[in-house]
PDB file of N, CA and C in Angstrom:
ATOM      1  N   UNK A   1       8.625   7.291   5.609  1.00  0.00           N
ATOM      2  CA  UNK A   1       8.272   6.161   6.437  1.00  0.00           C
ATOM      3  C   UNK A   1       8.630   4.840   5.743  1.00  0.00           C
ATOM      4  N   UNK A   2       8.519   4.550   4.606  1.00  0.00           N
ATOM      5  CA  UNK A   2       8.775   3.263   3.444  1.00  0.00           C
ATOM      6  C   UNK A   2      10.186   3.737   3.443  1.00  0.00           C
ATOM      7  N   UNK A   3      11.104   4.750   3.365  1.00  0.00           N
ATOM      8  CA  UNK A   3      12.703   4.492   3.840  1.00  0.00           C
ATOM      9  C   UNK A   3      12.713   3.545   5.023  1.00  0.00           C
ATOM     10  N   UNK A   4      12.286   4.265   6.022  1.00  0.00           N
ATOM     11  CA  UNK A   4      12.338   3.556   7.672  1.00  0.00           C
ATOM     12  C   UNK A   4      12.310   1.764   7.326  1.00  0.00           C
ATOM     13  N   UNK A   5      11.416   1.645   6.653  1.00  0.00           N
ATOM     14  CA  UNK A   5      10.818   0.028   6.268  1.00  0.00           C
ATOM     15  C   UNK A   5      11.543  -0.448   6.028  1.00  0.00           C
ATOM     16  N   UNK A   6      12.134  -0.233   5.073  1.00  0.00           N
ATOM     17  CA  UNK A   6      12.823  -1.082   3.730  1.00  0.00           C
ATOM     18  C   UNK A   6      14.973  -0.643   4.816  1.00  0.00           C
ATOM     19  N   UNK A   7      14.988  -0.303   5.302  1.00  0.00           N
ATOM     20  CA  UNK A   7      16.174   0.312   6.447  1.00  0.00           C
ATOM     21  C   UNK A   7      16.108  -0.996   7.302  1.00  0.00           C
ATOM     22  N   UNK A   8      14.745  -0.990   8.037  1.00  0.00           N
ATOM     23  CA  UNK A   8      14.681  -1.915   8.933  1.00  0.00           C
ATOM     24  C   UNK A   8      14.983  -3.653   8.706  1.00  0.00           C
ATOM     25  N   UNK A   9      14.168  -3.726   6.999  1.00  0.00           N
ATOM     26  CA  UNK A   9      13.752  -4.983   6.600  1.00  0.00           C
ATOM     27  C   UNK A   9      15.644  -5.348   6.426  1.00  0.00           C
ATOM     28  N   UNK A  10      16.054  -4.312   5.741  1.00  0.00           N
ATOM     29  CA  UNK A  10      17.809  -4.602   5.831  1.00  0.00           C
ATOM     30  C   UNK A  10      18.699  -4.782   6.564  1.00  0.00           C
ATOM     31  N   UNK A  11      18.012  -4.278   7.897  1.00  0.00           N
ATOM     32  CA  UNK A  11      18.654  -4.350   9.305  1.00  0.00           C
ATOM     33  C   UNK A  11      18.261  -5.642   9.925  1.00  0.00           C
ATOM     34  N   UNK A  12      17.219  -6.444   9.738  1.00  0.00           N
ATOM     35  CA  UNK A  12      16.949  -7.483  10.035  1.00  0.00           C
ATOM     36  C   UNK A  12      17.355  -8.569   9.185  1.00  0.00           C
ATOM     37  N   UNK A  13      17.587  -8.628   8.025  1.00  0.00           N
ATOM     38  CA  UNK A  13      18.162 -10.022   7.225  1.00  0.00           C
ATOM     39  C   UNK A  13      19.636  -9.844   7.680  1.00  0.00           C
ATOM     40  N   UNK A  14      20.503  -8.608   7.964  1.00  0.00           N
ATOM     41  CA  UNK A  14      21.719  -8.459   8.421  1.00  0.00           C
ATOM     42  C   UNK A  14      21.861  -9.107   9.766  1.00  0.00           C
ATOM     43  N   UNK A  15      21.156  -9.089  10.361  1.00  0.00           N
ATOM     44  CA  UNK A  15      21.232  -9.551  11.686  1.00  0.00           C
ATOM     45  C   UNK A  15      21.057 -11.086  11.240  1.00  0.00           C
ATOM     46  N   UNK A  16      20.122 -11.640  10.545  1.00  0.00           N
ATOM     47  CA  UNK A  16      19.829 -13.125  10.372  1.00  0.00           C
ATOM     48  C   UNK A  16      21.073 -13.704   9.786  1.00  0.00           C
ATOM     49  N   UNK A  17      21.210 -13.167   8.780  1.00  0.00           N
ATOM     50  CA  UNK A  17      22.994 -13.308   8.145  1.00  0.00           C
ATOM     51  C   UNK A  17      23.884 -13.558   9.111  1.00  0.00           C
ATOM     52  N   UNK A  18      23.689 -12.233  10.177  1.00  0.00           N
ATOM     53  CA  UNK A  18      25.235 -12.350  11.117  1.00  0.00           C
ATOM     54  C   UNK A  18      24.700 -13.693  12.065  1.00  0.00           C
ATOM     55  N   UNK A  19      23.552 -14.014  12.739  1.00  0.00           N
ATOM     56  CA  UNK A  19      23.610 -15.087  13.123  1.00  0.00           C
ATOM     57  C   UNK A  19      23.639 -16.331  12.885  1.00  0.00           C
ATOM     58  N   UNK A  20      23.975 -16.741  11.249  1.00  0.00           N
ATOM     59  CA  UNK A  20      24.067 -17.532  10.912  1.00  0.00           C
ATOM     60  C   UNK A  20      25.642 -17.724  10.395  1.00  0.00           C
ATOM     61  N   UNK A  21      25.872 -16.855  10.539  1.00  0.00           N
ATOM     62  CA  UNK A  21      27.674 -17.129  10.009  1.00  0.00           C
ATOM     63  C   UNK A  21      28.165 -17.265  11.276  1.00  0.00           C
ATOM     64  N   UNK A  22      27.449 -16.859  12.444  1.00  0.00           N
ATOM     65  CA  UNK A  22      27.904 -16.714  13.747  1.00  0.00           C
ATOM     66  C   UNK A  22      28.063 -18.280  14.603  1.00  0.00           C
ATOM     67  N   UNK A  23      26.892 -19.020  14.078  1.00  0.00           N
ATOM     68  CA  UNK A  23      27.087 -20.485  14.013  1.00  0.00           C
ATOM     69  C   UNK A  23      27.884 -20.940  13.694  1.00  0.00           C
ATOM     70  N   UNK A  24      27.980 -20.944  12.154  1.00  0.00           N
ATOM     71  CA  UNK A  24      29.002 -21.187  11.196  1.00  0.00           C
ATOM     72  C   UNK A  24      30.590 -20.979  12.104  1.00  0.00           C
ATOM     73  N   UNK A  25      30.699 -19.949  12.301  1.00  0.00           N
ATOM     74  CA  UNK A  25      31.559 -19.764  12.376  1.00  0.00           C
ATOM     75  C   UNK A  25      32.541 -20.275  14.110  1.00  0.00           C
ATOM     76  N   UNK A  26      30.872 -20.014  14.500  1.00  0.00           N
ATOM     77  CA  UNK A  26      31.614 -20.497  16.468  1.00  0.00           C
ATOM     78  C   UNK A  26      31.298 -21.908  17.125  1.00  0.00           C
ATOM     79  N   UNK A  27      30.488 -22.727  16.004  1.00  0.00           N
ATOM     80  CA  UNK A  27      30.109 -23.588  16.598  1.00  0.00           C
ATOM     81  C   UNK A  27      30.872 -24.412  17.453  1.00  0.00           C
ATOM     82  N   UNK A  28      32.255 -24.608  17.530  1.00  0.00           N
ATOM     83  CA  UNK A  28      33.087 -24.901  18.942  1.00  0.00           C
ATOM     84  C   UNK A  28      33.181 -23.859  19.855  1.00  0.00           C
ATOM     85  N   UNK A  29      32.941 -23.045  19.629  1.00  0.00           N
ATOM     86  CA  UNK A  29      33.207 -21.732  20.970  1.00  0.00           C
ATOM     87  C   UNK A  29      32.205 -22.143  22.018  1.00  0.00           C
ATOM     88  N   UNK A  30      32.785 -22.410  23.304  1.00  0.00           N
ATOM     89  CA  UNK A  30      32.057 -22.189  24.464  1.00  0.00           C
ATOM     90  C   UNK A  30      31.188 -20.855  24.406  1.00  0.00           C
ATOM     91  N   UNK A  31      31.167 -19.945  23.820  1.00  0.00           N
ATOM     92  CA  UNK A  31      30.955 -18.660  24.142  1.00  0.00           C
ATOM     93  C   UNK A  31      29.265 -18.722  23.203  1.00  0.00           C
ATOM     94  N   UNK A  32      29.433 -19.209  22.360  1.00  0.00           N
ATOM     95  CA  UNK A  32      28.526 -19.633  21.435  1.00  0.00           C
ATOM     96  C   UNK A  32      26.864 -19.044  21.973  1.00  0.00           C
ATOM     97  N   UNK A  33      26.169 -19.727  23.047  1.00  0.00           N
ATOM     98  CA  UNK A  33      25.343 -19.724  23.386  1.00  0.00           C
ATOM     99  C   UNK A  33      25.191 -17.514  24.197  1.00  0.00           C
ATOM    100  N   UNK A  34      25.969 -17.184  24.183  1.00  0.00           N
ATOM    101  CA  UNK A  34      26.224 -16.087  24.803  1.00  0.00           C
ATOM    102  C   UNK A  34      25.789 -14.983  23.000  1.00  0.00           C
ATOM    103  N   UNK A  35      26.636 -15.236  22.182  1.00  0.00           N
ATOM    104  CA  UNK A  35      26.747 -15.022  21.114  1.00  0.00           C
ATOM    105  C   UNK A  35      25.081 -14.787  20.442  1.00  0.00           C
ATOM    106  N   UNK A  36      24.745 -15.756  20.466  1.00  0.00           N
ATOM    107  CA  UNK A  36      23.495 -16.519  19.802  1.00  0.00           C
ATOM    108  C   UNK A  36      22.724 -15.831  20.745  1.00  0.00           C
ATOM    109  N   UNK A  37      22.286 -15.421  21.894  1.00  0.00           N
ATOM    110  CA  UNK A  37      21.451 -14.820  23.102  1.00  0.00           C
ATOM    111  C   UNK A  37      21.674 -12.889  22.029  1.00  0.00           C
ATOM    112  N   UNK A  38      22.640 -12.929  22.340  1.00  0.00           N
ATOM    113  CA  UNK A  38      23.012 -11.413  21.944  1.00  0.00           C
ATOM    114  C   UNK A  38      22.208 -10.698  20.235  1.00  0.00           C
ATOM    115  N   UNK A  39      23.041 -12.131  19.491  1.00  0.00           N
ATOM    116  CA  UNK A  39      22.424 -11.717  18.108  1.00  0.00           C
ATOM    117  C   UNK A  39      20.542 -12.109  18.242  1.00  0.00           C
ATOM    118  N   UNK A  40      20.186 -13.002  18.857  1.00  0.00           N
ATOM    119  CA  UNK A  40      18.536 -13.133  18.942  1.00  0.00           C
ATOM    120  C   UNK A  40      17.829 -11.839  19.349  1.00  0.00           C
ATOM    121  N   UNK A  41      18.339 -11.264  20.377  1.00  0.00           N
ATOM    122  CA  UNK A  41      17.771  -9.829  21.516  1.00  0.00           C
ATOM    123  C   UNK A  41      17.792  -8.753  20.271  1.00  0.00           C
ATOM    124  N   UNK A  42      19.092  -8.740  18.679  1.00  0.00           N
ATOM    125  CA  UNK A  42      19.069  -7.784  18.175  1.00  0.00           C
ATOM    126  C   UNK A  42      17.799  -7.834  16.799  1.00  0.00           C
ATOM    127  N   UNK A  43      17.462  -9.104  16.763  1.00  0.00           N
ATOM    128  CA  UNK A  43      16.630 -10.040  15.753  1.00  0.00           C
ATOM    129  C   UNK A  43      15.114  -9.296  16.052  1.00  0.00           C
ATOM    130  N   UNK A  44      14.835 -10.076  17.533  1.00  0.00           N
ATOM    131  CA  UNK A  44      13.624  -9.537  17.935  1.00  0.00           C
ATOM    132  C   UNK A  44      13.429  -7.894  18.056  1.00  0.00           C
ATOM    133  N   UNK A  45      14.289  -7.075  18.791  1.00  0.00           N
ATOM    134  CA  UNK A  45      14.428  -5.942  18.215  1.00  0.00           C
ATOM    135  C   UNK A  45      13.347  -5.039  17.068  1.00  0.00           C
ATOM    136  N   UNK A  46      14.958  -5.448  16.298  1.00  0.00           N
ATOM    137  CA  UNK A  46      14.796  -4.954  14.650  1.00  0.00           C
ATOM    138  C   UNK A  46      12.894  -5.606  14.288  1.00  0.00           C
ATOM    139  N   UNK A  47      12.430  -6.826  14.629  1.00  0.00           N
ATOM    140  CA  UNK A  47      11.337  -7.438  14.224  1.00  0.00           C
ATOM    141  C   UNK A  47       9.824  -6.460  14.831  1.00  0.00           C
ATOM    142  N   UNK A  48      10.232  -5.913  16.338  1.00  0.00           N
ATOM    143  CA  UNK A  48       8.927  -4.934  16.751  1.00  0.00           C
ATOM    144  C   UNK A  48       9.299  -3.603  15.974  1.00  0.00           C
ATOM    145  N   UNK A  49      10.423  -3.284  15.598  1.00  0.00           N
ATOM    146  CA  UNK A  49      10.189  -1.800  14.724  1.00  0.00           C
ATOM    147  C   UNK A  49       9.891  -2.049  13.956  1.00  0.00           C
ATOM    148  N   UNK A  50       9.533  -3.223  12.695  1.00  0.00           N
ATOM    149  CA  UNK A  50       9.597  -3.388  11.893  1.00  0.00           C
ATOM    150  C   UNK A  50       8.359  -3.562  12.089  1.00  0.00           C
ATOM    151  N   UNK A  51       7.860  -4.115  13.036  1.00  0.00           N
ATOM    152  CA  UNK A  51       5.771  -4.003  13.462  1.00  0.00           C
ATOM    153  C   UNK A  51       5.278  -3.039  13.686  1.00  0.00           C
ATOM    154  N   UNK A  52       6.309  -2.114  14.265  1.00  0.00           N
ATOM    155  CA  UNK A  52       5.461  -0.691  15.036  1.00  0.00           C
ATOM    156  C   UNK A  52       5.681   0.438  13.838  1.00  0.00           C
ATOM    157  N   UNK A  53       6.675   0.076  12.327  1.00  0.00           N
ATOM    158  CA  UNK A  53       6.579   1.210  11.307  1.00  0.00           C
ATOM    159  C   UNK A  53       5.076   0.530  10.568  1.00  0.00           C
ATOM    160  N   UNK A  54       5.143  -0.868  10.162  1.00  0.00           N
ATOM    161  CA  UNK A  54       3.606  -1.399   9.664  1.00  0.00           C
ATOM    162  C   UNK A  54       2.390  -0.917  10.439  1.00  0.00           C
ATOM    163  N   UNK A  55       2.042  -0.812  11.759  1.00  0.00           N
ATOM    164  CA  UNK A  55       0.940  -0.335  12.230  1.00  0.00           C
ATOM    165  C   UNK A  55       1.168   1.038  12.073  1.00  0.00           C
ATOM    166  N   UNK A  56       1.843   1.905  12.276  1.00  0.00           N
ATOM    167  CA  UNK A  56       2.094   3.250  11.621  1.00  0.00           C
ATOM    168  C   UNK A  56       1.240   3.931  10.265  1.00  0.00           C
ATOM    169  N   UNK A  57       2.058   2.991   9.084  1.00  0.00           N
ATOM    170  CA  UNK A  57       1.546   2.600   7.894  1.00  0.00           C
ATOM    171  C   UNK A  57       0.268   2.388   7.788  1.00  0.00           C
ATOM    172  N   UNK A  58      -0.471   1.635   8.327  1.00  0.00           N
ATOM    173  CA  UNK A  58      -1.572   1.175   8.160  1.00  0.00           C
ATOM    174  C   UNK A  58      -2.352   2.640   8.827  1.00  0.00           C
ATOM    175  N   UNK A  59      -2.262   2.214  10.205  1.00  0.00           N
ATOM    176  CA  UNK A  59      -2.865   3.770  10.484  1.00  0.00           C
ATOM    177  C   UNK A  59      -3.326   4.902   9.994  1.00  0.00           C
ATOM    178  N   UNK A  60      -1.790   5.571   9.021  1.00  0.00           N
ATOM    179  CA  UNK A  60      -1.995   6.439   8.335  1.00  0.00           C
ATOM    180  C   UNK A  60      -2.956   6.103   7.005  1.00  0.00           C
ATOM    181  N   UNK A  61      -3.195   4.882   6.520  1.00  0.00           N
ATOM    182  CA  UNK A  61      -3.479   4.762   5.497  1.00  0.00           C
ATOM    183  C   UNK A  61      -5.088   4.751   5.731  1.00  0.00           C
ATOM    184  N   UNK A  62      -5.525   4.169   6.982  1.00  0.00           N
ATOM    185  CA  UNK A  62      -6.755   4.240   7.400  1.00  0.00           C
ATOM    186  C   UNK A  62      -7.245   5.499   8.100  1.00  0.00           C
ATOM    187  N   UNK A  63      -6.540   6.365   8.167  1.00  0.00           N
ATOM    188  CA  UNK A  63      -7.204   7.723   8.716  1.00  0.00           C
ATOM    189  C   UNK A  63      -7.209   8.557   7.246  1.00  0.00           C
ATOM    190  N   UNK A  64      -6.502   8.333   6.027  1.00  0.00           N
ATOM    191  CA  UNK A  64      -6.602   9.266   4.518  1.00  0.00           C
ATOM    192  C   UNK A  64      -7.840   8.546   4.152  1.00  0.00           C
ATOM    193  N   UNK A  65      -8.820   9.387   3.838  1.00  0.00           N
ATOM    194  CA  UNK A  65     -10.583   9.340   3.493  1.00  0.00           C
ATOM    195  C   UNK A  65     -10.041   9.391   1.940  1.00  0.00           C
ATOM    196  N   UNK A  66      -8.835   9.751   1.567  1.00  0.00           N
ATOM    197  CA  UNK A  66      -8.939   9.897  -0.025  1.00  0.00           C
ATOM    198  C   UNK A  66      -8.176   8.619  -0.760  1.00  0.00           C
ATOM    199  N   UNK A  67      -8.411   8.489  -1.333  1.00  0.00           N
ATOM    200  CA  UNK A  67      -8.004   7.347  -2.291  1.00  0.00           C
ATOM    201  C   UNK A  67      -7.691   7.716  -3.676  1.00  0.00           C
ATOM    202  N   UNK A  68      -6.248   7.555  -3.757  1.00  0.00           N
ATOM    203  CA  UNK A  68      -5.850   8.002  -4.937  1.00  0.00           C
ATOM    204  C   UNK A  68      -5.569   6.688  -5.607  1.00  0.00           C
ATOM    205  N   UNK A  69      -6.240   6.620  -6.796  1.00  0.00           N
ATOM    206  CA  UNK A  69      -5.761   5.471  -7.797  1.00  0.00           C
ATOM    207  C   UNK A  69      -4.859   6.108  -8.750  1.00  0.00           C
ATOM    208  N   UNK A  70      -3.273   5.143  -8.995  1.00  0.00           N
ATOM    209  CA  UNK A  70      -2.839   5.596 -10.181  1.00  0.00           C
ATOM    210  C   UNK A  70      -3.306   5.583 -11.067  1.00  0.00           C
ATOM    211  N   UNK A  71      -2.898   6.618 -12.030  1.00  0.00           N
ATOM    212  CA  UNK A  71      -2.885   6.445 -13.339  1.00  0.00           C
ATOM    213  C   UNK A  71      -2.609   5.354 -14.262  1.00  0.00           C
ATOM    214  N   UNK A  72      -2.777   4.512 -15.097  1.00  0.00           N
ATOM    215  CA  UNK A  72      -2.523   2.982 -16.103  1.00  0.00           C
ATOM    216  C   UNK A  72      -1.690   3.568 -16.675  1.00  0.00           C
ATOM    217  N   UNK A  73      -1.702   4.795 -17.552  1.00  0.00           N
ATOM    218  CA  UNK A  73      -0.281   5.421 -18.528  1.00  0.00           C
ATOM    219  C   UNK A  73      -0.578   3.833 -19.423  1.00  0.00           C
ATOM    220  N   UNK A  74       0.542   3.428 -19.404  1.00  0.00           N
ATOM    221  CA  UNK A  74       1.311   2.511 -20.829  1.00  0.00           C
ATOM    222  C   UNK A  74       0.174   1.550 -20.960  1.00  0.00           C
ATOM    223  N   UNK A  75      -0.694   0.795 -20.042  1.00  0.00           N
ATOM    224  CA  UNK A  75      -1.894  -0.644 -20.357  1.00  0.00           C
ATOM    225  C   UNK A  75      -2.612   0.051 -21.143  1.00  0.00           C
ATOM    226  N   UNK A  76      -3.044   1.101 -20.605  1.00  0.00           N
ATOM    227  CA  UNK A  76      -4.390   2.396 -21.610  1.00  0.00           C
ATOM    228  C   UNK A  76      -4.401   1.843 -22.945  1.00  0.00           C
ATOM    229  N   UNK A  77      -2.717   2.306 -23.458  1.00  0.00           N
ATOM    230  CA  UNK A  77      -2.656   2.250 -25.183  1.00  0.00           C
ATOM    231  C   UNK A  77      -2.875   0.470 -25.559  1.00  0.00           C
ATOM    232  N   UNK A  78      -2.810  -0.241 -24.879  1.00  0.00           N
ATOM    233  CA  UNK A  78      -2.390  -1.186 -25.511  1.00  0.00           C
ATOM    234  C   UNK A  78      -4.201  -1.996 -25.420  1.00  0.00           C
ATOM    235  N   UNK A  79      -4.630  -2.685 -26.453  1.00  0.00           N
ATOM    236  CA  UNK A  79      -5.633  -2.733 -27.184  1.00  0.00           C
ATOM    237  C   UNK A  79      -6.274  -3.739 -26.459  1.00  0.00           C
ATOM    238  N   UNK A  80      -7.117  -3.997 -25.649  1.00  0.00           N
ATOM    239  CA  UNK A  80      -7.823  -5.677 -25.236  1.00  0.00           C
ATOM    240  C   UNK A  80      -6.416  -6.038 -23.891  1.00  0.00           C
ATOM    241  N   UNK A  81      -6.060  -5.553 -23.590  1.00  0.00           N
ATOM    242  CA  UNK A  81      -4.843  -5.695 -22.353  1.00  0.00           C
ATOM    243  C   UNK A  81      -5.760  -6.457 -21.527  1.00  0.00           C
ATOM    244  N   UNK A  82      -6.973  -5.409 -20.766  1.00  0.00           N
ATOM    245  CA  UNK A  82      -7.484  -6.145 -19.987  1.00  0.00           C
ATOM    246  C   UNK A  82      -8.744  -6.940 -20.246  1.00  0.00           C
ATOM    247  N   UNK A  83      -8.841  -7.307 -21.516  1.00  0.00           N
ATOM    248  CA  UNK A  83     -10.329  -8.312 -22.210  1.00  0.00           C
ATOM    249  C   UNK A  83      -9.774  -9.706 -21.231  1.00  0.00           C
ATOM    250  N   UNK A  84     -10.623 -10.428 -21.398  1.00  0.00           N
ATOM    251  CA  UNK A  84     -10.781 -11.789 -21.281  1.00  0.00           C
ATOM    252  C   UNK A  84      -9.895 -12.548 -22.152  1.00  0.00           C
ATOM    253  N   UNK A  85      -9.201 -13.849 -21.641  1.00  0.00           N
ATOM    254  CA  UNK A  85      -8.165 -14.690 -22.296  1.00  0.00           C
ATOM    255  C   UNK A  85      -9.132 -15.119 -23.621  1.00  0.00           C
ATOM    256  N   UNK A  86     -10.192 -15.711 -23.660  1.00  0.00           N
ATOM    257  CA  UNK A  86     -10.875 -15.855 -24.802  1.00  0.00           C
ATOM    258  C   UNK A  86     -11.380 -14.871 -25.669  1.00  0.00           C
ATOM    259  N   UNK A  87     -11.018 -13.817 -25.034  1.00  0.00           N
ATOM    260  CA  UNK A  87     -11.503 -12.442 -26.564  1.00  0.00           C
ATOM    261  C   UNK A  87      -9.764 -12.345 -27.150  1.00  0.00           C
ATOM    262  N   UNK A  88      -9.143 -12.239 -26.193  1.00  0.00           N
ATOM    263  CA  UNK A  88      -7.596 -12.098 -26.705  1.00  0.00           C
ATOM    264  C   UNK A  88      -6.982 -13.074 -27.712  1.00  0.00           C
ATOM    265  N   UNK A  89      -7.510 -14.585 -27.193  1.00  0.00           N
ATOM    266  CA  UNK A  89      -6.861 -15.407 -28.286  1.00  0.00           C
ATOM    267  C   UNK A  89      -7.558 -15.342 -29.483  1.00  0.00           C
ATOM    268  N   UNK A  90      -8.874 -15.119 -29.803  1.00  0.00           N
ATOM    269  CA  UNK A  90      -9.719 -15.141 -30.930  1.00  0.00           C
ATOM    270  C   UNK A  90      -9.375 -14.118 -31.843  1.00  0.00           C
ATOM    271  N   UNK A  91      -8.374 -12.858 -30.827  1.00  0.00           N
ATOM    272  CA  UNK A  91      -7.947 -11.639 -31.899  1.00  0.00           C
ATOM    273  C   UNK A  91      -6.276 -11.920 -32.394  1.00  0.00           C
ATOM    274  N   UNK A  92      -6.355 -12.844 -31.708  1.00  0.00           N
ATOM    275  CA  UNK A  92      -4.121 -13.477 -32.541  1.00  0.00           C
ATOM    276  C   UNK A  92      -4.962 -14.170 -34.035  1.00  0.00           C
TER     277      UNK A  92
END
């Protein structure tokens, strides 16, 4: 599902890209406004899948009763990581 996301989120800056070079590029074209209609319809689009994989997401995340916290691994070893800025500087 976070493929789907991160697919979509790419499919939508591509589209923002193409409508901006599309300016760039036609701003004398009569056709322009036709152009700009076409690339917007693919904008908004890409923008509700990109809402309807987040409520998905969420969904699923609110129906799992379990909660897995990672593991720290590498902070663990390291000594006062998470102390207070004033215990940390008093130990330099």
């Amino acid at each position: 599902m976070f493929f789907n996301l991160r697919k979509e989120l790419t499919n939508l800056l591509f589209h923002y890209y193409n409508a901006i070079g599309s300016l760039q590029r036609d701003i004398n074209n009569p056709n322009i406004q036709n152009n700009i209609k076409i690339l917007a319809d693919a904008i908004k689009k890409t923008k509700e899948t990109i809402f309807n994989l987040l409520d998905k997401i969420s969904d699923e995340m609110n129906e799992s009763k379990e909660v897995k916290m990672p593991e720290m691994g590498f902070f663990d070893e390291i000594p006062g990581f998470f102390e207070d800025e004033k215990n940390c500087k008093n130990k330099i």
